[in-house]
C-alpha atoms as a PDB file:
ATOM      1  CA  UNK A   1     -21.729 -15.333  -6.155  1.00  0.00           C
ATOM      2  CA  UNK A   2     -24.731 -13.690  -7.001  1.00  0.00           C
ATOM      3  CA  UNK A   3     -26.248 -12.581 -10.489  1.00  0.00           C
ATOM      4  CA  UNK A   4     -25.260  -9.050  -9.969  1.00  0.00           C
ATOM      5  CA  UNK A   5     -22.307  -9.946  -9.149  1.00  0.00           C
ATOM      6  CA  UNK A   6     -21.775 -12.492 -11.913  1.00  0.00           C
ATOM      7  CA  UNK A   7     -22.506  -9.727 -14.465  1.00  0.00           C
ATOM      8  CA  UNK A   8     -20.842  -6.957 -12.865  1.00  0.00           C
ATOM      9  CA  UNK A   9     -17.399  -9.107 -13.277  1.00  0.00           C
ATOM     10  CA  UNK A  10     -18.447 -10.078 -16.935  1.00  0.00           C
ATOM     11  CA  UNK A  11     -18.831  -6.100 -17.838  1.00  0.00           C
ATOM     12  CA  UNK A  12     -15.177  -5.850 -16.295  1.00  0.00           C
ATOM     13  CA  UNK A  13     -13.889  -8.607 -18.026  1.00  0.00           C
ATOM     14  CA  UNK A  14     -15.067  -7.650 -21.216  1.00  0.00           C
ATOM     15  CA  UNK A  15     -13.958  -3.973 -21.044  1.00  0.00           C
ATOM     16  CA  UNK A  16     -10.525  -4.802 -19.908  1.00  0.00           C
ATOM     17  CA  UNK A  17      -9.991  -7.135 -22.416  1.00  0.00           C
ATOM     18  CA  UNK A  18      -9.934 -10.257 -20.473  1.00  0.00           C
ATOM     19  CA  UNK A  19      -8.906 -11.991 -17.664  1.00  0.00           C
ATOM     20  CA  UNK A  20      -5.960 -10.341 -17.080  1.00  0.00           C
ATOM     21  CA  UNK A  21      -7.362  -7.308 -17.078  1.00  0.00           C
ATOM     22  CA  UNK A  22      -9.604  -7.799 -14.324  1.00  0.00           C
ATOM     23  CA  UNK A  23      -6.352  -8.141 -12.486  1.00  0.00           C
ATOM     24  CA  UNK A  24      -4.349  -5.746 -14.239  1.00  0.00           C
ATOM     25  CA  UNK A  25      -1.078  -6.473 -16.006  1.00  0.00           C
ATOM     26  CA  UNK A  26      -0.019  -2.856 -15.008  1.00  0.00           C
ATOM     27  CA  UNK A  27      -1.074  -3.915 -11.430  1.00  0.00           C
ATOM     28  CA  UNK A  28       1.138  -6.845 -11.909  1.00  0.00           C
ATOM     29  CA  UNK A  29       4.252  -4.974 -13.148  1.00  0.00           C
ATOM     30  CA  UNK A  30       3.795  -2.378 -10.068  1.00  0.00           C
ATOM     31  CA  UNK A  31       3.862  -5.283  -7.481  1.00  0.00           C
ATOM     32  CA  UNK A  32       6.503  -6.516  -9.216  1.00  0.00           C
ATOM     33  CA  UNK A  33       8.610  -3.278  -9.002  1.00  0.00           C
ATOM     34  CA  UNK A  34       8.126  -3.065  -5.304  1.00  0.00           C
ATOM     35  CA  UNK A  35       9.087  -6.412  -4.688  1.00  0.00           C
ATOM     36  CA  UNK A  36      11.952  -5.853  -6.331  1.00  0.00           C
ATOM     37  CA  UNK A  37      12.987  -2.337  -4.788  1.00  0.00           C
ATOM     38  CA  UNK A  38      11.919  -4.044  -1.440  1.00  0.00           C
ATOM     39  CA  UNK A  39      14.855  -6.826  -2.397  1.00  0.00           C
ATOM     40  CA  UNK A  40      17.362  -4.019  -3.471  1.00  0.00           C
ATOM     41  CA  UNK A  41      16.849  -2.142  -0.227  1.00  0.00           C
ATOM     42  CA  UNK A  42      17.299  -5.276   1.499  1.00  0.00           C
ATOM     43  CA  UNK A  43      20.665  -5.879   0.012  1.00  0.00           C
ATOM     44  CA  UNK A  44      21.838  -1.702   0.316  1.00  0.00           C
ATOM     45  CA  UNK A  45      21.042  -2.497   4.219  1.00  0.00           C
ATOM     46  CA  UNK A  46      22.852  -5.158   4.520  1.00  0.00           C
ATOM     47  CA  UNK A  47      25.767  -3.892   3.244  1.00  0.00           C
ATOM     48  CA  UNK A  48      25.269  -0.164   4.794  1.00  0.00           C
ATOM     49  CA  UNK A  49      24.686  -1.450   7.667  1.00  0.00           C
ATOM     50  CA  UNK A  50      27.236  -4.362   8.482  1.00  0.00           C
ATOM     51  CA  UNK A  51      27.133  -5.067  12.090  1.00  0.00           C
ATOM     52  CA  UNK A  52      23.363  -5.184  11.921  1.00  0.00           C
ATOM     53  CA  UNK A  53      21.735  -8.748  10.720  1.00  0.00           C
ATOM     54  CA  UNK A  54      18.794  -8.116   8.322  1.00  0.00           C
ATOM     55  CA  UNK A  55      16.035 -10.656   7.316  1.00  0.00           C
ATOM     56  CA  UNK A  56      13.423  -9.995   4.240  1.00  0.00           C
ATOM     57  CA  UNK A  57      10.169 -12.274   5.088  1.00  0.00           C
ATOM     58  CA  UNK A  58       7.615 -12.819   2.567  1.00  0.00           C
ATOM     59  CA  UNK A  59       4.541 -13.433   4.752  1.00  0.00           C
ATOM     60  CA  UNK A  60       3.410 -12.657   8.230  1.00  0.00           C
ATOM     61  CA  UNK A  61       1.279 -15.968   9.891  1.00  0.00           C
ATOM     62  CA  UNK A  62      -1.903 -14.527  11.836  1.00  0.00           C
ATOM     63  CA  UNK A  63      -0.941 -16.773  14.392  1.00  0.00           C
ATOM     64  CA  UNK A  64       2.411 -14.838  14.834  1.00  0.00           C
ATOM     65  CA  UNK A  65       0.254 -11.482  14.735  1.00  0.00           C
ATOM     66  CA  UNK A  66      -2.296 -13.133  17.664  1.00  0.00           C
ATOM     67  CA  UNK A  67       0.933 -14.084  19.735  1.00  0.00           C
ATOM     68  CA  UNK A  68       2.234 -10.833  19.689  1.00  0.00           C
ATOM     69  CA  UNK A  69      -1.001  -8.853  20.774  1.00  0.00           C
ATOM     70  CA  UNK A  70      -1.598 -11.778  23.172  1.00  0.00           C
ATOM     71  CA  UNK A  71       1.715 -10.857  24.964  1.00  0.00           C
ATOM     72  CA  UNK A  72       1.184  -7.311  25.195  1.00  0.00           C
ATOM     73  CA  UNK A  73      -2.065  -7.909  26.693  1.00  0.00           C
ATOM     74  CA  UNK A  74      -3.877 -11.368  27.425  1.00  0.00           C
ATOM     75  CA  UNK A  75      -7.244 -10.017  26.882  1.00  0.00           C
ATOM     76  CA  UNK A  76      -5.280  -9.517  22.887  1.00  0.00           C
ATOM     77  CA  UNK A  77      -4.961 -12.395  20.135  1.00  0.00           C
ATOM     78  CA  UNK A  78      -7.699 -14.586  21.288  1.00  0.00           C
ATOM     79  CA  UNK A  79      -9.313 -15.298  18.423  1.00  0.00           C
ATOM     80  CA  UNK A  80      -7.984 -17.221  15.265  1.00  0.00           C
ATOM     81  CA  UNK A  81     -10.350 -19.317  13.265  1.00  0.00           C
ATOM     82  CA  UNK A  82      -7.793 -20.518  10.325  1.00  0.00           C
ATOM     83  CA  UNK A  83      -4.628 -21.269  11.688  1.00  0.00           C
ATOM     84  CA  UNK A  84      -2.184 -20.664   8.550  1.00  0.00           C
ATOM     85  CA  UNK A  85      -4.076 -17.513   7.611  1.00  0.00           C
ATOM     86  CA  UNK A  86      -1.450 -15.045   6.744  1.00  0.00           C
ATOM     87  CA  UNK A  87      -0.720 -11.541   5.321  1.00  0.00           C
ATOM     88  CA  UNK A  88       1.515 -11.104   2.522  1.00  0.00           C
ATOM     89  CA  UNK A  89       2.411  -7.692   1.270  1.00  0.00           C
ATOM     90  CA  UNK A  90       3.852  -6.969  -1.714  1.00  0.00           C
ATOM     91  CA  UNK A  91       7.185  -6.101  -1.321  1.00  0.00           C
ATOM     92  CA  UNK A  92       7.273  -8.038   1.405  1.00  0.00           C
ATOM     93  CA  UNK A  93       8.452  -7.375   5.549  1.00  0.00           C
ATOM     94  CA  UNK A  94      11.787  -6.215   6.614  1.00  0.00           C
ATOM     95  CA  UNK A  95      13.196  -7.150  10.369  1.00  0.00           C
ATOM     96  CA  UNK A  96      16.392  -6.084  11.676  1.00  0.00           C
ATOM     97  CA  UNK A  97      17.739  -7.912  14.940  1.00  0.00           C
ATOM     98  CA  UNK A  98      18.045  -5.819  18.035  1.00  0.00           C
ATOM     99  CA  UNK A  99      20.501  -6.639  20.938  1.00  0.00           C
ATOM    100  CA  UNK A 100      17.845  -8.496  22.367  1.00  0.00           C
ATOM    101  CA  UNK A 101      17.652 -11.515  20.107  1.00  0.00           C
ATOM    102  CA  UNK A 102      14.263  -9.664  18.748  1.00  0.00           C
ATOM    103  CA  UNK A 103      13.554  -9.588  15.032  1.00  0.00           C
ATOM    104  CA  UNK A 104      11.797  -5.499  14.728  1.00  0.00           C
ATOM    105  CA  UNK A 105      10.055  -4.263  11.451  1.00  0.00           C
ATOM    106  CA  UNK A 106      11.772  -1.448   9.362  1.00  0.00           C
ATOM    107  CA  UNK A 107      10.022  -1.789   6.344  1.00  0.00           C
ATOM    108  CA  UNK A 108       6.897  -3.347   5.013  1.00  0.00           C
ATOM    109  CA  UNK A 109       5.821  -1.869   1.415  1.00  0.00           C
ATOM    110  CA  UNK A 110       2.386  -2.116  -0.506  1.00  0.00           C
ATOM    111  CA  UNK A 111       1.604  -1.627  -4.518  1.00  0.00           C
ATOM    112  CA  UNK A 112      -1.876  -0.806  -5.396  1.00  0.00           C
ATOM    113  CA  UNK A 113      -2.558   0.070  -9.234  1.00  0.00           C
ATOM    114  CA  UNK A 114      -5.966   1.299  -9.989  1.00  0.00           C
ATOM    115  CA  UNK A 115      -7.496   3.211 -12.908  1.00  0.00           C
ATOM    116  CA  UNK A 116      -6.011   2.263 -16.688  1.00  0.00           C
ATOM    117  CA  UNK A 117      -8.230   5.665 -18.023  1.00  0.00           C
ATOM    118  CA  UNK A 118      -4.826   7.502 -19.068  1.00  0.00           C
ATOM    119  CA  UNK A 119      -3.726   4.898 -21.160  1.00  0.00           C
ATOM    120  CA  UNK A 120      -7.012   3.723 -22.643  1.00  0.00           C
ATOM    121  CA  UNK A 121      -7.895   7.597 -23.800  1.00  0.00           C
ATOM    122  CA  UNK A 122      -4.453   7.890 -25.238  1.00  0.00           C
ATOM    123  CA  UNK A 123      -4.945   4.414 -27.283  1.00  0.00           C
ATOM    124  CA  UNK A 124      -8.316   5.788 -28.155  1.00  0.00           C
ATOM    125  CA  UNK A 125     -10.286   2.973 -26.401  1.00  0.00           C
ATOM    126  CA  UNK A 126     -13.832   3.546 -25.298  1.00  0.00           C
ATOM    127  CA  UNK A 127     -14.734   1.893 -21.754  1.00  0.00           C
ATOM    128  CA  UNK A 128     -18.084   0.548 -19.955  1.00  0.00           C
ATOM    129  CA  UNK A 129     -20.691  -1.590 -20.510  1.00  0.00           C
ATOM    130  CA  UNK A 130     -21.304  -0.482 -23.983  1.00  0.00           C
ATOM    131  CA  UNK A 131     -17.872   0.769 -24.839  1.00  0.00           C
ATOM    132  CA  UNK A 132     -18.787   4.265 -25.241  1.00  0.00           C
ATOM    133  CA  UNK A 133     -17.165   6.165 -22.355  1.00  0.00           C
ATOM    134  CA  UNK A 134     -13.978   8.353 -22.057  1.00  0.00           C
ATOM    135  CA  UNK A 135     -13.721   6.832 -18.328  1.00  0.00           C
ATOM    136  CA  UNK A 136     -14.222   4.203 -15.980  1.00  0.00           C
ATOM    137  CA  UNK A 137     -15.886   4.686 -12.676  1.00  0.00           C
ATOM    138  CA  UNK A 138     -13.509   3.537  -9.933  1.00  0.00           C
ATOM    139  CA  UNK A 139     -14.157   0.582  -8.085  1.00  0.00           C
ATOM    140  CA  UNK A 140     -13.477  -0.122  -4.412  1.00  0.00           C
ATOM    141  CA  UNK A 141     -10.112  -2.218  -4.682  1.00  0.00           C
ATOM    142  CA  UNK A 142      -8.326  -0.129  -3.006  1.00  0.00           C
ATOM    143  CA  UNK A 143      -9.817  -0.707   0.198  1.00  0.00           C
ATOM    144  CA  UNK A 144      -8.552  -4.131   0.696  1.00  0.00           C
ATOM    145  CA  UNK A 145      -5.016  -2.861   1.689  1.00  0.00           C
ATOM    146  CA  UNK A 146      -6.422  -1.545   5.271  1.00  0.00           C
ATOM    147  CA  UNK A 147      -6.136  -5.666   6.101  1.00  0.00           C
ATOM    148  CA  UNK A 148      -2.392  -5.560   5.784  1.00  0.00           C
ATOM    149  CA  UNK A 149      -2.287  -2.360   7.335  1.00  0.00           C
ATOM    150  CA  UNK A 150      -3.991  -3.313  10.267  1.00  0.00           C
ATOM    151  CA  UNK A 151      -2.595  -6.277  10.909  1.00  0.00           C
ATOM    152  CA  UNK A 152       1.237  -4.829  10.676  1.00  0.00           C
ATOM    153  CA  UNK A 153      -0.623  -1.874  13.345  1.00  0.00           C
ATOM    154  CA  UNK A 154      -1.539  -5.124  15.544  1.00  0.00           C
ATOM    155  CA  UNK A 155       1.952  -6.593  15.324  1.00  0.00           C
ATOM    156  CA  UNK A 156       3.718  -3.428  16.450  1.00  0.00           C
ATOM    157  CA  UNK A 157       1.385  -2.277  18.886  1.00  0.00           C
ATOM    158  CA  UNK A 158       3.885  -1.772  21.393  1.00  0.00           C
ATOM    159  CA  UNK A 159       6.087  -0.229  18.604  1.00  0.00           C
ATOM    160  CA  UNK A 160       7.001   3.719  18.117  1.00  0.00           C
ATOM    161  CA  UNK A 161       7.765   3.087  14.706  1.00  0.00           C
ATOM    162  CA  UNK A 162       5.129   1.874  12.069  1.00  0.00           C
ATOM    163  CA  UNK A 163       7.363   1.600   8.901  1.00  0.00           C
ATOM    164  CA  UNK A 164       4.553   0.728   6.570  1.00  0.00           C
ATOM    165  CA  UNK A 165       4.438   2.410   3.081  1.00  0.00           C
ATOM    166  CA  UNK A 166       1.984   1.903   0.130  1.00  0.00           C
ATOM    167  CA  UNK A 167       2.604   3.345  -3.533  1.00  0.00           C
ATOM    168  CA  UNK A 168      -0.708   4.073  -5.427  1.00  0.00           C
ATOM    169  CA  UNK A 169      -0.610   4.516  -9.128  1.00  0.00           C
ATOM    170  CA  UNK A 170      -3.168   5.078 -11.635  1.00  0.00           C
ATOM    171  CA  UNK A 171      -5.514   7.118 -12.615  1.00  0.00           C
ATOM    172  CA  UNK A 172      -8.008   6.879  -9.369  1.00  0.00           C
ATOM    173  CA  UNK A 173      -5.111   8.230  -7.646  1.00  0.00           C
ATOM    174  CA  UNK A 174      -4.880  11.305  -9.350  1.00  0.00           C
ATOM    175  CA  UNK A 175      -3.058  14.468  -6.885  1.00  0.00           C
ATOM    176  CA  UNK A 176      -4.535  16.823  -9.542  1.00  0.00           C
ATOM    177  CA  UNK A 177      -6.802  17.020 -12.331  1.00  0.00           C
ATOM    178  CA  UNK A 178      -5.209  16.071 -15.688  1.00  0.00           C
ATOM    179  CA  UNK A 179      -5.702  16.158 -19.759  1.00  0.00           C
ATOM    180  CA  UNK A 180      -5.269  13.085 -22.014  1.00  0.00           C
ATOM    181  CA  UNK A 181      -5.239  13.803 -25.753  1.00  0.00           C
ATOM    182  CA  UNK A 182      -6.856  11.148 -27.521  1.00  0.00           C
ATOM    183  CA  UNK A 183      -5.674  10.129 -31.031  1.00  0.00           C
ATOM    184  CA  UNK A 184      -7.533  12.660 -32.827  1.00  0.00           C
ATOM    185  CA  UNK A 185      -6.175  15.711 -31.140  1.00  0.00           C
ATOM    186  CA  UNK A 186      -9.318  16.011 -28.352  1.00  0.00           C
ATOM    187  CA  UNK A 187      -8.596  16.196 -24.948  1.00  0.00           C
ATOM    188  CA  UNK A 188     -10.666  14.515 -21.982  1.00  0.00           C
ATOM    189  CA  UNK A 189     -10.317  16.120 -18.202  1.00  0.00           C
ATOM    190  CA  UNK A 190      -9.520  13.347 -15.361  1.00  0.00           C
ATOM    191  CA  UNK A 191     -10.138  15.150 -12.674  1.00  0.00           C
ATOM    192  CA  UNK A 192      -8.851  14.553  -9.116  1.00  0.00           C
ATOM    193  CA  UNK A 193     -11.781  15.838  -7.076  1.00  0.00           C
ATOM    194  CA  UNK A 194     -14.424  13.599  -8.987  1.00  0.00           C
ATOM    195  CA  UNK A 195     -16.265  11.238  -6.931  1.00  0.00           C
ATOM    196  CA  UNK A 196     -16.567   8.834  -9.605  1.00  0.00           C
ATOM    197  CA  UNK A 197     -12.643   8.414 -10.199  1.00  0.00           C
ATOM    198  CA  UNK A 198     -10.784   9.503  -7.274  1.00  0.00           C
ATOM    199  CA  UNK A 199     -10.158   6.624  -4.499  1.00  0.00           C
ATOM    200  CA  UNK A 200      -6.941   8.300  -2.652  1.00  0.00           C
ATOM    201  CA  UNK A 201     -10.135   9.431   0.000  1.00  0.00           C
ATOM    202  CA  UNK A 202     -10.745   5.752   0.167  1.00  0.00           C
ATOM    203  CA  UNK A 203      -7.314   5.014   1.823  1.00  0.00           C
ATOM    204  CA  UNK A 204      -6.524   8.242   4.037  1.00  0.00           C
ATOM    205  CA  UNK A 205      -7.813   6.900   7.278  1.00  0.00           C
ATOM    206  CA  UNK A 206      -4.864   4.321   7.461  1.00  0.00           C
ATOM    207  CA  UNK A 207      -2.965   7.666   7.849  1.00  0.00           C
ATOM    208  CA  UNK A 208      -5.829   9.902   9.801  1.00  0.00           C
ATOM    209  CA  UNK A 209      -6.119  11.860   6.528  1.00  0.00           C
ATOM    210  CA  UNK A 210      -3.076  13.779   6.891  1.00  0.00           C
ATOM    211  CA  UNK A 211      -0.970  15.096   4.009  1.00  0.00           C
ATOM    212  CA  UNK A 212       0.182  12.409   1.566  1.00  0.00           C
ATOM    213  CA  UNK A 213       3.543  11.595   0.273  1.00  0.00           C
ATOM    214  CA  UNK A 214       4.955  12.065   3.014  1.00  0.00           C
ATOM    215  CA  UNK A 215       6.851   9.972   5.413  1.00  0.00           C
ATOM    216  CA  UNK A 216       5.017   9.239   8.686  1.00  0.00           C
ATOM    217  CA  UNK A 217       7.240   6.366  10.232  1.00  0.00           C
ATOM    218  CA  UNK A 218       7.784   7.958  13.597  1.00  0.00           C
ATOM    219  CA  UNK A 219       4.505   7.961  15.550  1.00  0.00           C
ATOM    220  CA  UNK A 220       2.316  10.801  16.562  1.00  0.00           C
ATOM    221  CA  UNK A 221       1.514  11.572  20.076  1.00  0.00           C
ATOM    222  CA  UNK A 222      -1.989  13.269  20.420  1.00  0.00           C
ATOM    223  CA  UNK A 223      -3.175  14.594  23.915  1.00  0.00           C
ATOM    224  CA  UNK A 224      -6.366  14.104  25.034  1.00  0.00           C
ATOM    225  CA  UNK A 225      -7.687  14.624  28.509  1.00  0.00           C
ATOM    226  CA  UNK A 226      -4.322  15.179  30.373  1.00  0.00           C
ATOM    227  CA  UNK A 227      -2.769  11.566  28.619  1.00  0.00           C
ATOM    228  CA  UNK A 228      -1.348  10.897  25.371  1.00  0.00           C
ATOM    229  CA  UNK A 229      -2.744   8.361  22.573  1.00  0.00           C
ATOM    230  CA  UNK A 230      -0.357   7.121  20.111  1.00  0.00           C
ATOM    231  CA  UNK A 231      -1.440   6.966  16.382  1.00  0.00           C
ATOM    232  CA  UNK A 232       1.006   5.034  14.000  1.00  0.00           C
ATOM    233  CA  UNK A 233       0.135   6.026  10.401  1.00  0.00           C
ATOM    234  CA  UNK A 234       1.000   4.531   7.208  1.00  0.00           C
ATOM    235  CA  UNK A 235       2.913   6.330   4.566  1.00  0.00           C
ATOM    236  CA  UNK A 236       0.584   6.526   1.484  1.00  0.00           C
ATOM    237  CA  UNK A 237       2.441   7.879  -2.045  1.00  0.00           C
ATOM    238  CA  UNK A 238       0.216   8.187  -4.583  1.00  0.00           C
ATOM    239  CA  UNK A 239       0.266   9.561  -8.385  1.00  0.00           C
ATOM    240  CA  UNK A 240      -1.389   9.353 -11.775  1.00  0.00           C
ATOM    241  CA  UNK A 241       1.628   8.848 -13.704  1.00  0.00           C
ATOM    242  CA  UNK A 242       3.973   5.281 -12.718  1.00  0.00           C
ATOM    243  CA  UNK A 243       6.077   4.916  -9.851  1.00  0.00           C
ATOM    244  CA  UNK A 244       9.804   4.017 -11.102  1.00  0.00           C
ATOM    245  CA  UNK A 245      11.495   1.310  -9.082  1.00  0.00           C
ATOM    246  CA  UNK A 246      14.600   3.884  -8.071  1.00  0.00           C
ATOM    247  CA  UNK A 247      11.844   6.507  -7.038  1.00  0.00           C
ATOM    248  CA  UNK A 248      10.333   4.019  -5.198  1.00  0.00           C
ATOM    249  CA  UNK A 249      13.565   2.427  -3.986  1.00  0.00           C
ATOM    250  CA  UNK A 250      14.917   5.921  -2.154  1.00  0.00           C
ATOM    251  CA  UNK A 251      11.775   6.506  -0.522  1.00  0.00           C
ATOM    252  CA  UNK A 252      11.764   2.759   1.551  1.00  0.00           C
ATOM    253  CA  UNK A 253      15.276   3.527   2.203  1.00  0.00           C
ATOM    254  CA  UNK A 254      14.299   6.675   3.962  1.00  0.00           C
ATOM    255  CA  UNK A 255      11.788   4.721   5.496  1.00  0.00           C
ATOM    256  CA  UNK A 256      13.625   2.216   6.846  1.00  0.00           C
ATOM    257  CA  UNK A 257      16.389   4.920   7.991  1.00  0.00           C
ATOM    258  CA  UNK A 258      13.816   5.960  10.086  1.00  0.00           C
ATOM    259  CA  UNK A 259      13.155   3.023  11.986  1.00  0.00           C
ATOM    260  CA  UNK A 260      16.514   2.202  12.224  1.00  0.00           C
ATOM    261  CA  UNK A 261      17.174   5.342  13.904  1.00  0.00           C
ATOM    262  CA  UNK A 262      14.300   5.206  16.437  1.00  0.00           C
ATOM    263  CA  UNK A 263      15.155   1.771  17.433  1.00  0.00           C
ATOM    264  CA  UNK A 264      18.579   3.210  18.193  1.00  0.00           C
ATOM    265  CA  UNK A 265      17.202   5.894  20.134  1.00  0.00           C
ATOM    266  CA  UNK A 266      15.264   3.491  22.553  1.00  0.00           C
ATOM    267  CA  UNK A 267      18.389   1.612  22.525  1.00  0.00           C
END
């Protein structure tokens, strides 16, 4: 790690009040709430759906992923240079088996917290190197989720479904700019179209920068040059203000309605 980097994590560390703040103990409690929605939707399947055997799997093994691609296309899944690499998304993957003996995806959810500005202006904390600004700039977290996100795309290739969803929370993923009152009565402006603290641009392209909050589990069909190219997009959510579990619990259902549905379709 270099110097820059060294101090960069020490400015962090400092200004979030520890270790734990580098991580987030909001970020922690978000995860936590999708893993748990992801285990109540689990259960509501299992029982809505009763003829229909369910599994909830923690982790996805690269290997697995390489397989898959490999036997869609042997010129796919080549390459593998740590064999018990895996993915593991936060609340987890959801398979239903088909009629074929085939375990299919319906769900696979993401948490991503970034941004603690509302609640530090409202406590009347100061942020930054030398704890004398309203706001934080954002940093690029957010853009680790496109691993998972491709990797899920790899494993469903030959998919018409991509049931992957990912709730953003915080104040980087402001939908519109916002006032915090301090203590003292003042207000400070987060706004959503800042540079500095927006990140939602940062994560659009899993979803080619279409509308967000929306649910996008069926794929698109483009055309282009008298053929089709299929685009599966993820479903990105994002707010300011917290996700609640039940908020976030009715829209994975919905989700995984959907892919229920299309996998009946193709029969």
């Amino acid at each position: 790690m270099s110097k820059r980097q060294t101090g960069r994590l020490t400015d962090q560390h400092i200004s979030s009040g520890g270790a734990s703040g580098i991580f987030g103990e909001d970020a922690q409690v978000h995860d936590k709430f999708v893993g748990r929605a992801s285990l109540n939707v689990f259960e509501k399947l299992k029982q809505e759906y009763e003829r229909y055997q369910f599994r909830l799997r923690p982790a996805l093994n690269k290997q697995e992923i390489n397989e898959k691609l490999h036997s869609i296309d042997k010129r796919l899944g080549e390459t593998l240079y740590v064999k018990d690499s895996k993915i593991k998304p936060d609340g987890g993957i959801i398979e239903v088996l088909d009629k074929d003996g085939k375990w299919r995806v319906v769900l696979v959810s993401e948490a991503k917290f970034q941004g603690k500005d509302v609640e530090n202006i409202k406590a009347g904390v100061l942020v930054g190197k030398n704890n004398d600004q309203d706001l934080m700039v954002a940093g690029n977290a957010i853009e680790r989720v496109y691993k998972n996100i491709n990797e899920i795309r790899n494993f469903m290739l030959d998919e018409y479904h991509f049931p992957y969803v990912v709730f953003l929370q915080g104040s980087n993923f402001a939908t519109e700019t916002v006032q915090v009152f301090r203590p003292d009565g003042s207000f400070v402006e987060i706004r959503h179209d800042s540079g500095a603290m927006n990140r939602i641009d940062r994560v659009t392209a899993a979803n080619y920068c279409m509308k967000i909050n929306r649910n996008y589990c069926k794929n698109i069909f483009i055309g282009h040059n008298k053929s089709s190219i299929m685009l599966q997009a993820a479903s990105i959510y994002a707010r300011c203000d917290p996700w609640k579990e039940d908020e976030m619990q009715q829209i994975m259902i919905d989700i995984a309605k959907t892919s229920i549905g299309i996998l009946n379709q193709l029969g």
